[in-house]
Protein backbone atom coordinates (compact mmCIF):
# COMPACT_ATOMS: atom_id res chain seq x y z
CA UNK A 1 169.57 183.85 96.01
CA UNK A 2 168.80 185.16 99.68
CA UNK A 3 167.07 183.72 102.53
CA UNK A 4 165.94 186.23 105.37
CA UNK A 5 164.99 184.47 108.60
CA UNK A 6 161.36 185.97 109.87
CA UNK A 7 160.46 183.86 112.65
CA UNK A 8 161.11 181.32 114.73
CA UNK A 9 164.57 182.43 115.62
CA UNK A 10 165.42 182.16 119.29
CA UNK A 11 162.26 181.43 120.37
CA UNK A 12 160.34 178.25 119.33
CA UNK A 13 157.12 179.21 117.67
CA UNK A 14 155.79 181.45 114.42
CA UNK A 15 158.01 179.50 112.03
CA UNK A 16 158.71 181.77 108.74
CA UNK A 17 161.47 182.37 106.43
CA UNK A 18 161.70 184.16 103.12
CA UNK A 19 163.25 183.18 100.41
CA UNK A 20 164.39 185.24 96.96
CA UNK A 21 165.35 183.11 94.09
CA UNK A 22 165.02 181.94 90.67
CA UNK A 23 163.17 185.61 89.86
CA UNK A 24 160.56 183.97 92.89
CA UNK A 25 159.74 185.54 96.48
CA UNK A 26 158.08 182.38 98.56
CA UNK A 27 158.18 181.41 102.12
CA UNK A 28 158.87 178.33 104.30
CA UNK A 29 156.11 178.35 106.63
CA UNK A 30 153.82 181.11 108.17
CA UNK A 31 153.26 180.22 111.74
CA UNK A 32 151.82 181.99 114.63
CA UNK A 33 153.35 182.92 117.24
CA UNK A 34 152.08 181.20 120.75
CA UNK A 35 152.84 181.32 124.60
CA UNK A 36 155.10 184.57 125.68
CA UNK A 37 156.76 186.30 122.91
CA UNK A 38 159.93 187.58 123.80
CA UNK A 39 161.81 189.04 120.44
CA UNK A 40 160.19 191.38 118.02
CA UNK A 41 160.26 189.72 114.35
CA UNK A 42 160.91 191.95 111.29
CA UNK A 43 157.93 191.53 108.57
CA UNK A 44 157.77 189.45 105.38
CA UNK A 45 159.80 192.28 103.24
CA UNK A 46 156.70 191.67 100.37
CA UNK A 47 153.17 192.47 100.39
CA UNK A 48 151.21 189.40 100.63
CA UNK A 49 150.12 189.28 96.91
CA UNK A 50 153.75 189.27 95.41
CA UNK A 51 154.44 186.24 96.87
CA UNK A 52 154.54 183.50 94.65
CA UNK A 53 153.94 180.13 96.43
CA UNK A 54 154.75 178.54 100.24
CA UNK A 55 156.16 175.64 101.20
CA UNK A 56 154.42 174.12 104.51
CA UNK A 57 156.46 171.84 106.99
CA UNK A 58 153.75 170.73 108.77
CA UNK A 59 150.46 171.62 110.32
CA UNK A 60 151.17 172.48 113.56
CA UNK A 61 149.59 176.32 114.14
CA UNK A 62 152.96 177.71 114.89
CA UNK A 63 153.83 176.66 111.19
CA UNK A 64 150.30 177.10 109.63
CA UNK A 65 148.45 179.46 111.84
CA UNK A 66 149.00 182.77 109.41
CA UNK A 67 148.03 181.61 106.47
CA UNK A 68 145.00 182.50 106.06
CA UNK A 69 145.77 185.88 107.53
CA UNK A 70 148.66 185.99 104.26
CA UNK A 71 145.03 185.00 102.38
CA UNK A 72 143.60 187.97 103.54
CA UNK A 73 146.21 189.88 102.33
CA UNK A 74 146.01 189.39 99.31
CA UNK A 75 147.97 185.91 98.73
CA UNK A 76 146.42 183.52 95.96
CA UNK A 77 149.59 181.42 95.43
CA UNK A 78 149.73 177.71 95.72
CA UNK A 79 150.38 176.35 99.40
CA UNK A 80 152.80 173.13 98.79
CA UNK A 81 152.58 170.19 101.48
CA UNK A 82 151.87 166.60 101.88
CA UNK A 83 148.73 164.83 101.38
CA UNK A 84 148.34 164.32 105.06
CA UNK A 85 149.47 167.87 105.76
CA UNK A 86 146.92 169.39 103.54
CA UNK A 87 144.03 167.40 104.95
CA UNK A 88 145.16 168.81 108.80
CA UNK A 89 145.32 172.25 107.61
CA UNK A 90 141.61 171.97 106.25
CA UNK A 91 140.62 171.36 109.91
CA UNK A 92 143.12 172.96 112.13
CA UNK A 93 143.06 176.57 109.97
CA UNK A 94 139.22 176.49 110.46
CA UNK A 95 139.25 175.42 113.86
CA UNK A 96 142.31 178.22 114.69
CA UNK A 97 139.83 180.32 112.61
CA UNK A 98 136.69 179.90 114.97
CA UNK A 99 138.94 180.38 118.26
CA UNK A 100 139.78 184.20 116.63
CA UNK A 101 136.22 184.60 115.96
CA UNK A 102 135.03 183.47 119.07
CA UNK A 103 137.75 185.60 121.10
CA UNK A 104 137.27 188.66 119.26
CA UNK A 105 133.89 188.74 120.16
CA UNK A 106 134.30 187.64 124.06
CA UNK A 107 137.09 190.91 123.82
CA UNK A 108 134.79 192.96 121.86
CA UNK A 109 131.80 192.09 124.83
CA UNK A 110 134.28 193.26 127.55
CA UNK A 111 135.12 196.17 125.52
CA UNK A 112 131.45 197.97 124.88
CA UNK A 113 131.03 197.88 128.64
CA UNK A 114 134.53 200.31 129.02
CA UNK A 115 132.64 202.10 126.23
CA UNK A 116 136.15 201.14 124.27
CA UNK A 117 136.50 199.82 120.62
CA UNK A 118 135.76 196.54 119.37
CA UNK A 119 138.12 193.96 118.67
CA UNK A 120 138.64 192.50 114.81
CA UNK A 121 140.03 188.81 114.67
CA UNK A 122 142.98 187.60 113.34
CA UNK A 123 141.38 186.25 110.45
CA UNK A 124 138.02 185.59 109.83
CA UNK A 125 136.38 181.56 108.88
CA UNK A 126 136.20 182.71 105.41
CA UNK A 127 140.16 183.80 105.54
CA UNK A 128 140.67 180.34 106.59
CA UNK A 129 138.50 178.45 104.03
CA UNK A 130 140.39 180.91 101.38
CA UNK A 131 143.87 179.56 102.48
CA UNK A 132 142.46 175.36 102.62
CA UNK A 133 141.26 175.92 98.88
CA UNK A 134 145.26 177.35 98.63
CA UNK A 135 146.27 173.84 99.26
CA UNK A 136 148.80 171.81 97.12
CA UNK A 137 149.00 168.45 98.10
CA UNK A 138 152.11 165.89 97.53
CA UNK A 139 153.28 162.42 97.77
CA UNK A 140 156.71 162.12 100.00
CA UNK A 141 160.11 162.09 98.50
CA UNK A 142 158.33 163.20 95.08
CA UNK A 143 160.09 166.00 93.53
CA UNK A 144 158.22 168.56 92.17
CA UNK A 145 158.94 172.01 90.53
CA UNK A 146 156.79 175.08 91.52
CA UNK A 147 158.95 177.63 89.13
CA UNK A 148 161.53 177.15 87.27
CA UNK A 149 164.81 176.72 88.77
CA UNK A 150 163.31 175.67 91.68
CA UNK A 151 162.92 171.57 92.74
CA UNK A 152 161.19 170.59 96.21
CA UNK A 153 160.73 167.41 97.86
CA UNK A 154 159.23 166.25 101.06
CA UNK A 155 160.75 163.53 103.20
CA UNK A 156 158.97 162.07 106.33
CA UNK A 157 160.46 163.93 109.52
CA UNK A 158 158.28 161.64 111.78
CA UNK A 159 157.20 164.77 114.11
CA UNK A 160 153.39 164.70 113.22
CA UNK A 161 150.92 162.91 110.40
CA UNK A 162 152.52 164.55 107.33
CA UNK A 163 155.32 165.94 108.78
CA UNK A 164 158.12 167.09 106.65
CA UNK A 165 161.59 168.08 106.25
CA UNK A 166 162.07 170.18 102.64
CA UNK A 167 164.52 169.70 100.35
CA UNK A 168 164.80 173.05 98.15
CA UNK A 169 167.02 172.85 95.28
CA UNK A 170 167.60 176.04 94.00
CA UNK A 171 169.65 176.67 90.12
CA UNK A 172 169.94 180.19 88.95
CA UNK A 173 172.65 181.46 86.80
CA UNK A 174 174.57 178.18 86.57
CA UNK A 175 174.54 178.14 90.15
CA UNK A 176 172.95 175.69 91.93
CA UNK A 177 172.58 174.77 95.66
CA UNK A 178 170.67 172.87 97.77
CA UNK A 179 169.05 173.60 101.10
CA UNK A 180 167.45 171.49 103.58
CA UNK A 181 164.58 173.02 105.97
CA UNK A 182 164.26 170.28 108.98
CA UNK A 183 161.14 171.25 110.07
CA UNK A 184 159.64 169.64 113.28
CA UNK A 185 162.14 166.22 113.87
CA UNK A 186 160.48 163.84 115.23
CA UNK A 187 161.00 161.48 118.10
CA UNK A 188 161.77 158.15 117.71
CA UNK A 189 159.97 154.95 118.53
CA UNK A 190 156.74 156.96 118.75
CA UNK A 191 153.27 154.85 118.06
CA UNK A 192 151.79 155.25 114.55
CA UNK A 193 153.78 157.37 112.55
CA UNK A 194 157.49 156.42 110.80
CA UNK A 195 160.60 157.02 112.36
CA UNK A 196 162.41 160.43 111.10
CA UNK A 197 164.24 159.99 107.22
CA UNK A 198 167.36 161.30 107.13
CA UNK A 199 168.51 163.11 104.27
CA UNK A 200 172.09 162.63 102.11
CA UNK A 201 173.28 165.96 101.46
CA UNK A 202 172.57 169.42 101.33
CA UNK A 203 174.62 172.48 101.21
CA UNK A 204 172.94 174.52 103.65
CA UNK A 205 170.54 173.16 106.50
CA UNK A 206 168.16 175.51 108.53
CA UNK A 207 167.36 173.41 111.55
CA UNK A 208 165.11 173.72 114.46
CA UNK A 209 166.32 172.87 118.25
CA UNK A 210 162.95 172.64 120.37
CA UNK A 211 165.27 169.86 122.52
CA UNK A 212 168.75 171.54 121.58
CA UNK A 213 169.86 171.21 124.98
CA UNK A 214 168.02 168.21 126.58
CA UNK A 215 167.14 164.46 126.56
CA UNK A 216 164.25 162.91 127.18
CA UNK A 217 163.08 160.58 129.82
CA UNK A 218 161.41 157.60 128.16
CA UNK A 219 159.14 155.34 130.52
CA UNK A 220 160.48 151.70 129.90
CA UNK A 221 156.88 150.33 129.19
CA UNK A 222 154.42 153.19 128.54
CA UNK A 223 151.12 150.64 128.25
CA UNK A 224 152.05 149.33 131.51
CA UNK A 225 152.47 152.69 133.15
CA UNK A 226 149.25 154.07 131.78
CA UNK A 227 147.53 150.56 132.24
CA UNK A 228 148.26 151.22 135.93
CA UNK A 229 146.97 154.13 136.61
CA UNK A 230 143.30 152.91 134.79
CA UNK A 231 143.44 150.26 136.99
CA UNK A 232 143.80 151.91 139.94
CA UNK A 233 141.70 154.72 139.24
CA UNK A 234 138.65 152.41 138.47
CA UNK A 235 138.66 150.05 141.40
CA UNK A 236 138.27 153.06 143.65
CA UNK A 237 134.95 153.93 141.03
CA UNK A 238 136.55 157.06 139.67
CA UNK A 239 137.58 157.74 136.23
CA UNK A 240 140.42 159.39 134.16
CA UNK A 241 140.42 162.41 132.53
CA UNK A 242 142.90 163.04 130.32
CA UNK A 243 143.55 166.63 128.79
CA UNK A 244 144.91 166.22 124.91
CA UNK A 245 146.41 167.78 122.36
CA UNK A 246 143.63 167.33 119.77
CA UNK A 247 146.09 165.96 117.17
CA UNK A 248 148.80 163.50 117.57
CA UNK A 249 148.82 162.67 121.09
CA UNK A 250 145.33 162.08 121.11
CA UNK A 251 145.65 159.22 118.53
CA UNK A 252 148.59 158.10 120.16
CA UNK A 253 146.56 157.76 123.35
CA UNK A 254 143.57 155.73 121.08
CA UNK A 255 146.73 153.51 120.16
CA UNK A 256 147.69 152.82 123.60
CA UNK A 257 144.65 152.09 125.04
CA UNK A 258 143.79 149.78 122.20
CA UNK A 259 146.67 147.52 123.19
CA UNK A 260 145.36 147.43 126.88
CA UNK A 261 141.51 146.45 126.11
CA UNK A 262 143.39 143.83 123.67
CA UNK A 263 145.86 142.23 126.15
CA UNK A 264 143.04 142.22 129.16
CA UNK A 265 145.90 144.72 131.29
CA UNK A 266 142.79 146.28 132.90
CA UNK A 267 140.71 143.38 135.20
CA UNK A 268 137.55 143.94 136.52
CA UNK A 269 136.44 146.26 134.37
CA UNK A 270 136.51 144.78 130.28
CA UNK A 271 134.38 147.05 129.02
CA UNK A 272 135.36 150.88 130.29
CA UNK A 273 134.29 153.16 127.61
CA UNK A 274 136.64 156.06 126.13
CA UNK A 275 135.08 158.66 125.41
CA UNK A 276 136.90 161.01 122.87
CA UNK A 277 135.28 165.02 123.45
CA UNK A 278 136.81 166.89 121.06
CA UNK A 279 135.27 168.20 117.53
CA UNK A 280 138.78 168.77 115.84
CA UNK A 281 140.81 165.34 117.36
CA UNK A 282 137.41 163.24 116.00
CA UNK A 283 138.17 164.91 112.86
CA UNK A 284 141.80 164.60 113.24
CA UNK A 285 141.17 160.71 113.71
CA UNK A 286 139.53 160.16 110.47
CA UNK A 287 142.46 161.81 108.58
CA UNK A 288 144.96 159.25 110.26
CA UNK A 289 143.14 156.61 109.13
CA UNK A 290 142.96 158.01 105.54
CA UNK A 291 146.75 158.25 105.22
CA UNK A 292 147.87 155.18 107.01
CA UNK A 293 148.79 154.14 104.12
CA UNK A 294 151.90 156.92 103.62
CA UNK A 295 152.47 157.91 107.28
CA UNK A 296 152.31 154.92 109.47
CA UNK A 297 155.20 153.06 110.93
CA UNK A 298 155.47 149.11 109.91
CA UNK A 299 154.03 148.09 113.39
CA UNK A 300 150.73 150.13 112.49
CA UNK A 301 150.20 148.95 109.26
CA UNK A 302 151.14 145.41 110.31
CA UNK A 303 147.64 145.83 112.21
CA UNK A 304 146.06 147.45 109.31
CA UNK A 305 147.04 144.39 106.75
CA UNK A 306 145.25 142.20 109.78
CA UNK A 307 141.82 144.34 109.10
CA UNK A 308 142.19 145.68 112.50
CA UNK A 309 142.03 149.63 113.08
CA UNK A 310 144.80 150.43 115.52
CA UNK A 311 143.17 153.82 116.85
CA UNK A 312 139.71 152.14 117.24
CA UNK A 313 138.22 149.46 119.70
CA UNK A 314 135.26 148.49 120.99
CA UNK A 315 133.54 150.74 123.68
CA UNK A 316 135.32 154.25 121.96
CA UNK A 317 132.65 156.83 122.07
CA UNK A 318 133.20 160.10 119.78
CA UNK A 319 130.98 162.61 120.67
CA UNK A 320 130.53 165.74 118.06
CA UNK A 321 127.88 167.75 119.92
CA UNK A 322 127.58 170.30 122.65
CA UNK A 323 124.39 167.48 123.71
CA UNK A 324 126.76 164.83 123.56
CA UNK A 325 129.84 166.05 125.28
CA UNK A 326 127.46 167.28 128.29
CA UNK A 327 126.03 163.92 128.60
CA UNK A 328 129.58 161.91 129.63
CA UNK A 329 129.32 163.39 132.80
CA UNK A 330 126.01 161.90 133.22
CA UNK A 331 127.30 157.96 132.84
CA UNK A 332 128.62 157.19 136.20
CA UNK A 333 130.35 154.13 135.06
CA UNK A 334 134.06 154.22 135.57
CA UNK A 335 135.66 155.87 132.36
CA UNK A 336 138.30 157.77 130.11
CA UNK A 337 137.69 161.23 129.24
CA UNK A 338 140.07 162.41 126.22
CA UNK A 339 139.27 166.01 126.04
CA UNK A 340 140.98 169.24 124.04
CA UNK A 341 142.44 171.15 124.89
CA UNK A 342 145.81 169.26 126.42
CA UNK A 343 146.47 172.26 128.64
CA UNK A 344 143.20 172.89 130.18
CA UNK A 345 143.11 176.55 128.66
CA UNK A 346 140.19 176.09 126.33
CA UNK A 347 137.41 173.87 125.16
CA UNK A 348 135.50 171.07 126.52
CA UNK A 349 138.40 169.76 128.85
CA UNK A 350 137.31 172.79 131.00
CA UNK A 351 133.84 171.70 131.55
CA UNK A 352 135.22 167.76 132.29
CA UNK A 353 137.32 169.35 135.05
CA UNK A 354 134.63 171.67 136.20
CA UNK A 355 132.73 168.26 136.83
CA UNK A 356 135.47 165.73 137.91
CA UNK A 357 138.19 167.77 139.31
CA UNK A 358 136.69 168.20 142.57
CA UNK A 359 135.99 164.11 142.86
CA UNK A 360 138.51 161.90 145.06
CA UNK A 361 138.19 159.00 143.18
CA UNK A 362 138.78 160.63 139.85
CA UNK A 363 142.64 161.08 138.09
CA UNK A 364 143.34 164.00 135.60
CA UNK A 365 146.16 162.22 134.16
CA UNK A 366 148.86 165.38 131.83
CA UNK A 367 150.44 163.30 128.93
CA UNK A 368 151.77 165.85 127.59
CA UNK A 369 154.12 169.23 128.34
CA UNK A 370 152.74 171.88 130.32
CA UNK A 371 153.24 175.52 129.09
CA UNK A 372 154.17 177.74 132.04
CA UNK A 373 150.76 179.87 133.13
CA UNK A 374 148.78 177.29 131.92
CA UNK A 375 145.88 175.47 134.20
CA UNK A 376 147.15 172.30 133.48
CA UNK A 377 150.73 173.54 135.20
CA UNK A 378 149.19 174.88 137.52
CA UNK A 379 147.30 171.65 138.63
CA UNK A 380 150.72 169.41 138.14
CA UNK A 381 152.62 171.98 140.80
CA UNK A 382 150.14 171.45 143.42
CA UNK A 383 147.70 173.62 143.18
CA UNK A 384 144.22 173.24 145.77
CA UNK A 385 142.06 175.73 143.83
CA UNK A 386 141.56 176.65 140.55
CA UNK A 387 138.65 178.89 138.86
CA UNK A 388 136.34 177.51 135.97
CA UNK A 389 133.69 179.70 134.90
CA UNK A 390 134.01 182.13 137.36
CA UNK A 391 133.57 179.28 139.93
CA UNK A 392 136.36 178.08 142.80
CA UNK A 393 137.08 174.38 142.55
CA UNK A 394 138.40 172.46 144.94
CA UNK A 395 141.50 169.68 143.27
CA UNK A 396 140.98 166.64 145.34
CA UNK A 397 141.78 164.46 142.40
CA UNK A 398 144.60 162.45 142.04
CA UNK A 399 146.72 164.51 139.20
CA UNK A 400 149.10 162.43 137.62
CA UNK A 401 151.47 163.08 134.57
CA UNK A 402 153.49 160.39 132.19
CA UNK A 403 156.44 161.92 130.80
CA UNK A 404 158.19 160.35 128.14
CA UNK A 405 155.98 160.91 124.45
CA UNK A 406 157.10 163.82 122.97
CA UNK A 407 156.63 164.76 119.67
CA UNK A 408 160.26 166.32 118.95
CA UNK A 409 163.70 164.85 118.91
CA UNK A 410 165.95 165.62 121.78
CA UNK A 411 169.31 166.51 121.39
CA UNK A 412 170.74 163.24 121.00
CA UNK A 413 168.26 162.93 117.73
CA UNK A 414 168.92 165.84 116.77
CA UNK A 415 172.49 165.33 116.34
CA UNK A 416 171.77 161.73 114.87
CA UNK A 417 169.85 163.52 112.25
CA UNK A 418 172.48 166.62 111.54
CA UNK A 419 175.22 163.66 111.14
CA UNK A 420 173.67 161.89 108.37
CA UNK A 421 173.94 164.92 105.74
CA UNK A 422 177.37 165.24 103.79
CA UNK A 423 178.50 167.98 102.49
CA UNK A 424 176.97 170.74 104.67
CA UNK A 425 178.65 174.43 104.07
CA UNK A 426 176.76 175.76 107.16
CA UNK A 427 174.32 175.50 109.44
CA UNK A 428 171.17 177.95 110.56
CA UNK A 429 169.45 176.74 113.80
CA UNK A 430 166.07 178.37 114.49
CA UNK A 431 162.83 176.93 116.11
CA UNK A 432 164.29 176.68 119.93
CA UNK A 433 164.69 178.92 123.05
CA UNK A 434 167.65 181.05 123.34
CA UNK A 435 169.22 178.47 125.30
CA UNK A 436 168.38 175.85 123.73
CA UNK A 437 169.36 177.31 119.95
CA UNK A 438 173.17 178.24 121.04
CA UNK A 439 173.64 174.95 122.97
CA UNK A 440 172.92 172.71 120.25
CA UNK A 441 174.78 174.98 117.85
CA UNK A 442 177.99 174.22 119.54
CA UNK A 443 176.87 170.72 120.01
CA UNK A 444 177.29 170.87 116.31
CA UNK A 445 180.95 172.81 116.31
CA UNK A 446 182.03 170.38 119.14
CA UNK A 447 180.98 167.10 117.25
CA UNK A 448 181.38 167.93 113.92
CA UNK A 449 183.49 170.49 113.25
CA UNK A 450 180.33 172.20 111.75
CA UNK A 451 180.44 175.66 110.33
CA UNK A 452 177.00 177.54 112.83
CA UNK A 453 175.08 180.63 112.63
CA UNK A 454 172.29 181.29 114.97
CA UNK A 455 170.25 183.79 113.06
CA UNK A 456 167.43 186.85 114.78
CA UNK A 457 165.10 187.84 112.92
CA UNK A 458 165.52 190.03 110.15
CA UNK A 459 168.79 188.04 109.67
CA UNK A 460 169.84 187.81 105.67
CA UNK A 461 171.84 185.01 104.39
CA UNK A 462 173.36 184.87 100.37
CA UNK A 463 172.20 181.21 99.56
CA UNK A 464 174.98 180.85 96.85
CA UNK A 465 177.81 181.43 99.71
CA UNK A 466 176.18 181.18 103.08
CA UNK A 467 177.56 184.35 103.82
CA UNK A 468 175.42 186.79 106.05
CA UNK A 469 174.89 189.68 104.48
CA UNK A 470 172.85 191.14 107.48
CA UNK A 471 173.42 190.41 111.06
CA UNK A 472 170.10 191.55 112.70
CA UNK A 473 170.55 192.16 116.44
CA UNK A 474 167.95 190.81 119.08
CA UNK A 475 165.27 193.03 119.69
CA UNK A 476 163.62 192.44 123.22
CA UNK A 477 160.00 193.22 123.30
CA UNK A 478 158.93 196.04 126.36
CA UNK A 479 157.69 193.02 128.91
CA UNK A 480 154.01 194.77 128.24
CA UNK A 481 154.12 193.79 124.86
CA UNK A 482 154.87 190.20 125.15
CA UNK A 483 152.37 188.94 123.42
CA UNK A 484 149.58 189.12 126.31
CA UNK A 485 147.03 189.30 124.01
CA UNK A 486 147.74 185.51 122.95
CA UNK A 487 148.17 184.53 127.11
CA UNK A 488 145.32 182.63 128.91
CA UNK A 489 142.50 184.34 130.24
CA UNK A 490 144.30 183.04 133.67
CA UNK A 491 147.81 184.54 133.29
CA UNK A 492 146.27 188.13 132.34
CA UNK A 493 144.30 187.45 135.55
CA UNK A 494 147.27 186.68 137.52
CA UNK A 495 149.50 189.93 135.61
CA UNK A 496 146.36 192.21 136.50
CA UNK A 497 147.01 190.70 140.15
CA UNK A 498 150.43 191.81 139.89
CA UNK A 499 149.34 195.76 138.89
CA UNK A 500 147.04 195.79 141.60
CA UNK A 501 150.39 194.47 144.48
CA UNK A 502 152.70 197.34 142.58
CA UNK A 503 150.02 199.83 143.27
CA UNK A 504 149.53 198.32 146.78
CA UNK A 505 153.24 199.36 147.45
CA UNK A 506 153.33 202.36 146.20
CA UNK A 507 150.62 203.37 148.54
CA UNK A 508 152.88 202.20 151.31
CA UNK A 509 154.98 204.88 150.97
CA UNK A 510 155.22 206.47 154.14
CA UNK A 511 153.61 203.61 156.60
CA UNK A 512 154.90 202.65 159.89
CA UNK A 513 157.99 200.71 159.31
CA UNK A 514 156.47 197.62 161.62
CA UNK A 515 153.34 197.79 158.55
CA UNK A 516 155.99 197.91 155.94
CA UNK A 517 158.27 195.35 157.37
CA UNK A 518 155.43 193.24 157.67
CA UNK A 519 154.07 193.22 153.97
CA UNK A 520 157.78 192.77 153.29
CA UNK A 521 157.83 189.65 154.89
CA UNK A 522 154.30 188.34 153.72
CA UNK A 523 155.68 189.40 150.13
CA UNK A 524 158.78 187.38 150.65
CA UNK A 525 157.04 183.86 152.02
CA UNK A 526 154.75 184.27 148.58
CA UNK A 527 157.72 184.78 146.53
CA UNK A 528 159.73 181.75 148.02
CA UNK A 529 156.52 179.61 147.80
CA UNK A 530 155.99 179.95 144.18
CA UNK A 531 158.99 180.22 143.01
């Protein structure tokens, strides 16, 4: 039995570890990698088509996003995962699929005119639709066995619809162990979906750390916060735009808003539409709905028993089409706008801002984190300008953010969570920023008395002992590799800005010391400013 950590491991996204068992080879997750990547990960020691079968935490692109590229490959195993899971997948893997499409062929566009090669996606739609028809689906906390020797089950971890935490049990030899892979944990309290279950025992838990080293900051009435700002925003005629993650948060927001038309915590204006402008989060909707039944909390279903649909209301607007989404800009009544994506890097959200942003009555209200380099981080530290479509707009909307939903445990949860398994040998904690994966592991020494390791990739680990048979090293990627290719259009702008202030210097060389004392200073007020 050996488990080699893949991805995931000091940094936060393109979850993957292999596993070797029970005469098997399968993986936990295949997940892109997103944002800035800062460690180079070794590669899944097996050609695509001797794997055997993968086990899916949740849909999330940084756990599902290369699958259909391990399709490609050559993969025709079964892909295990909830019910809930499996119907996300089918619309998130083809909608991941149609962004690599579409950007290949943007690069490819740039590319003919430098008379350079074209670009190939990721994965093509047909990858993607390979990988769906992969697609395993389960009940939670219904074992299963996908080989012999080996026994799965998937309990709620109450980070997103279908969300899971895996509980491998592994026999082989007249050995047998058990080992827990945490997945996403979820917050607590959060609208909709359950509550994280904890799990009894294990032997071995690999554990993610997202919030290893923080707490949140929880608005003490989130309805009455939002409610607010609606009401505010309207009586001065403008509306509020609110960029979305397509799935979860958007439903969440459906939820909240819900409660407001309900309880009348908007006056003046009883009617507002919502409009919902996103393809994927309409189609994300509908799946909620279809497994309320399994993944909503008591206080949702408590609605549902009533007949009433707790993400739907009167005057919600869905709108599919390119015709349709351009048209919301057209009714001048005062409105929501729930657009994809939530950080104002792609999709129709772009166009929205394009057409409100420059508005004074109008709020672009952030309900969720804000990469760094992203537009929508951009807008929340200030900024007067930004460019859509090649155009300069000017931000005289009110921009507004309301902490407090996330999505992941913070540490305090975290720890809640570790507590409640006996009998743990050892931990592995991936899934988090450097910082963020050695703080909570001595969070764990410090209040249990826990046994850590804190694996890099190409780490191996005997799963009979927990002993580390290889302890990879981190491997910093050259800065020019860091993943640019999967940075906005806007950050490459802004590092091609950077090449052309290094070249400005080096021309310097050999200018009046008054010029060069000058820039020096001009260099310096930019530096301090941003920083």
């Amino acid at each position: 039995m050996k488990i080699t950590f893949i991805g995931a491991t000091h940094e936060v996204t393109g979850s993957c570890t292999y596993i070797e068992a029970c005469g098997k080879k399968f993986l936990v997750d295949f997940g892109m990698e997103q944002g800035q990547d800062i460690f180079e990960n070794v590669v899944v020691p097996v050609a695509p088509g001797d794997i055997d079968f993968v086990l899916l935490t949740h849909a999330h692109i940084d756990h599902s996003g290369l699958l259909p590229l391990l399709y490609a490959g050559g993969f025709a195993g079964p892909i295990h995962a909830t019910k809930a899971t499996s119907n996300l997948c089918s619309v998130m893997l083809r909608d991941s699929a149609h962004i690599q499409e579409f950007e290949a062929e943007w690069r490819s566009r740039k590319a003919e005119r430098r008379g350079e090669p074209n670009y190939e996606p990721l994965y093509t739609m047909n990858d993607a639709l390979g990988a769906i028809e992969l697609f395993v689906p389960h009940d939670y906390d219904t074992p299963f066995s996908p080989a012999d020797g080996v026994t799965v089950t998937f309990r709620d971890a109450g980070h997103l619809l279908g969300s899971s935490s895996i509980i491998l049990t592994l026999e082989e030899d007249g050995e047998k162990r058990t080992i827990v892979f945490s997945g996403d944990i979820g917050n607590t309290a959060q609208p909709l979906i359950r509550d994280p279950q904890y799990i009894d025992s294990a032997d071995f838990v690999v554990m993610e750390s997202t919030y290893g080293n923080r707490t949140h900051d929880r608005p003490t009435d989130y309805v009455t916060a939002l409610s607010g700002i609606l009401q505010k925003t309207f009586d001065r005629g403008g509306s509020v735009i609110i960029p979305s993650f397509a799935v979860g948060r958007t439903q969440e927001m459906l939820y909240f808003i819900r409660q407001i038309k309900e309880e009348g915590l908007v006056t003046g204006h009883p009617d507002f539409p919502v409009y919902v402008d996103s393809p994927l989060a309409n189609e994300a909707t509908d799946i909620f709905i279809n497994n309320r039944e399994s993944c909503y909390d008591e206080e949702a279903l408590s609605f549902v028993r009533k007949g009433i649909n707790p993400i739907s209301f009167e005057g919600l607007i869905r709108s599919v089409s390119s015709d349709e989404s351009r048209a919301i800009n057209s009714d001048t009544r005062p409105k929501v706008i729930i657009s994809a994506s939530g950080m104002c890097e792609a999709g129709r959200i772009k166009h929205h801002l394009k057409h409100n942003l420059w508005k004074k009555e109008n709020t672009i209200l952030f309900v969720g984190y804000q990469s760094v380099n992203t537009m929508g981080r951009s807008l929340i530290e200030g900024a007067r300008k930004v460019k859509l479509f090649g155009e300069t707009v000017q931000v005289a909307a009110e921009i507004r953010q309301l902490p407090g939903i996330s999505g992941h445990a913070d540490v305090n949860g975290l720890l809640s969570w570790a507590k409640a398994i006996k009998g743990v040998k050892k931990f592995f904690i991936n899934h988090g920023e450097a910082s963020a994966v050695e703080a909570f592991a001595q969070c764990l020494r410090d209040s249990l008395g826990a046994e850590v390791y804190c694996p890099y990739s190409g780490a191996e680990v005997d799963a009979l002992t927990g002993e580390v048979l290889i302890d990879a090293q981190p491997k910093p990627l050259p800065k020019k590799e860091r993943n640019l290719a999967n940075a906005s259009p806007t950050y490459t702008e802004l590092m091609a800005a950077g090449d052309r202030l290094a070249q400005l210097l080096r021309d310097y060389d050999g200018r009046a010391n008054a010029d060069m004392r000058k820039l020096a200073e001009q260099i310096n007020k930019l530096v301090d400013k941003w920083s």
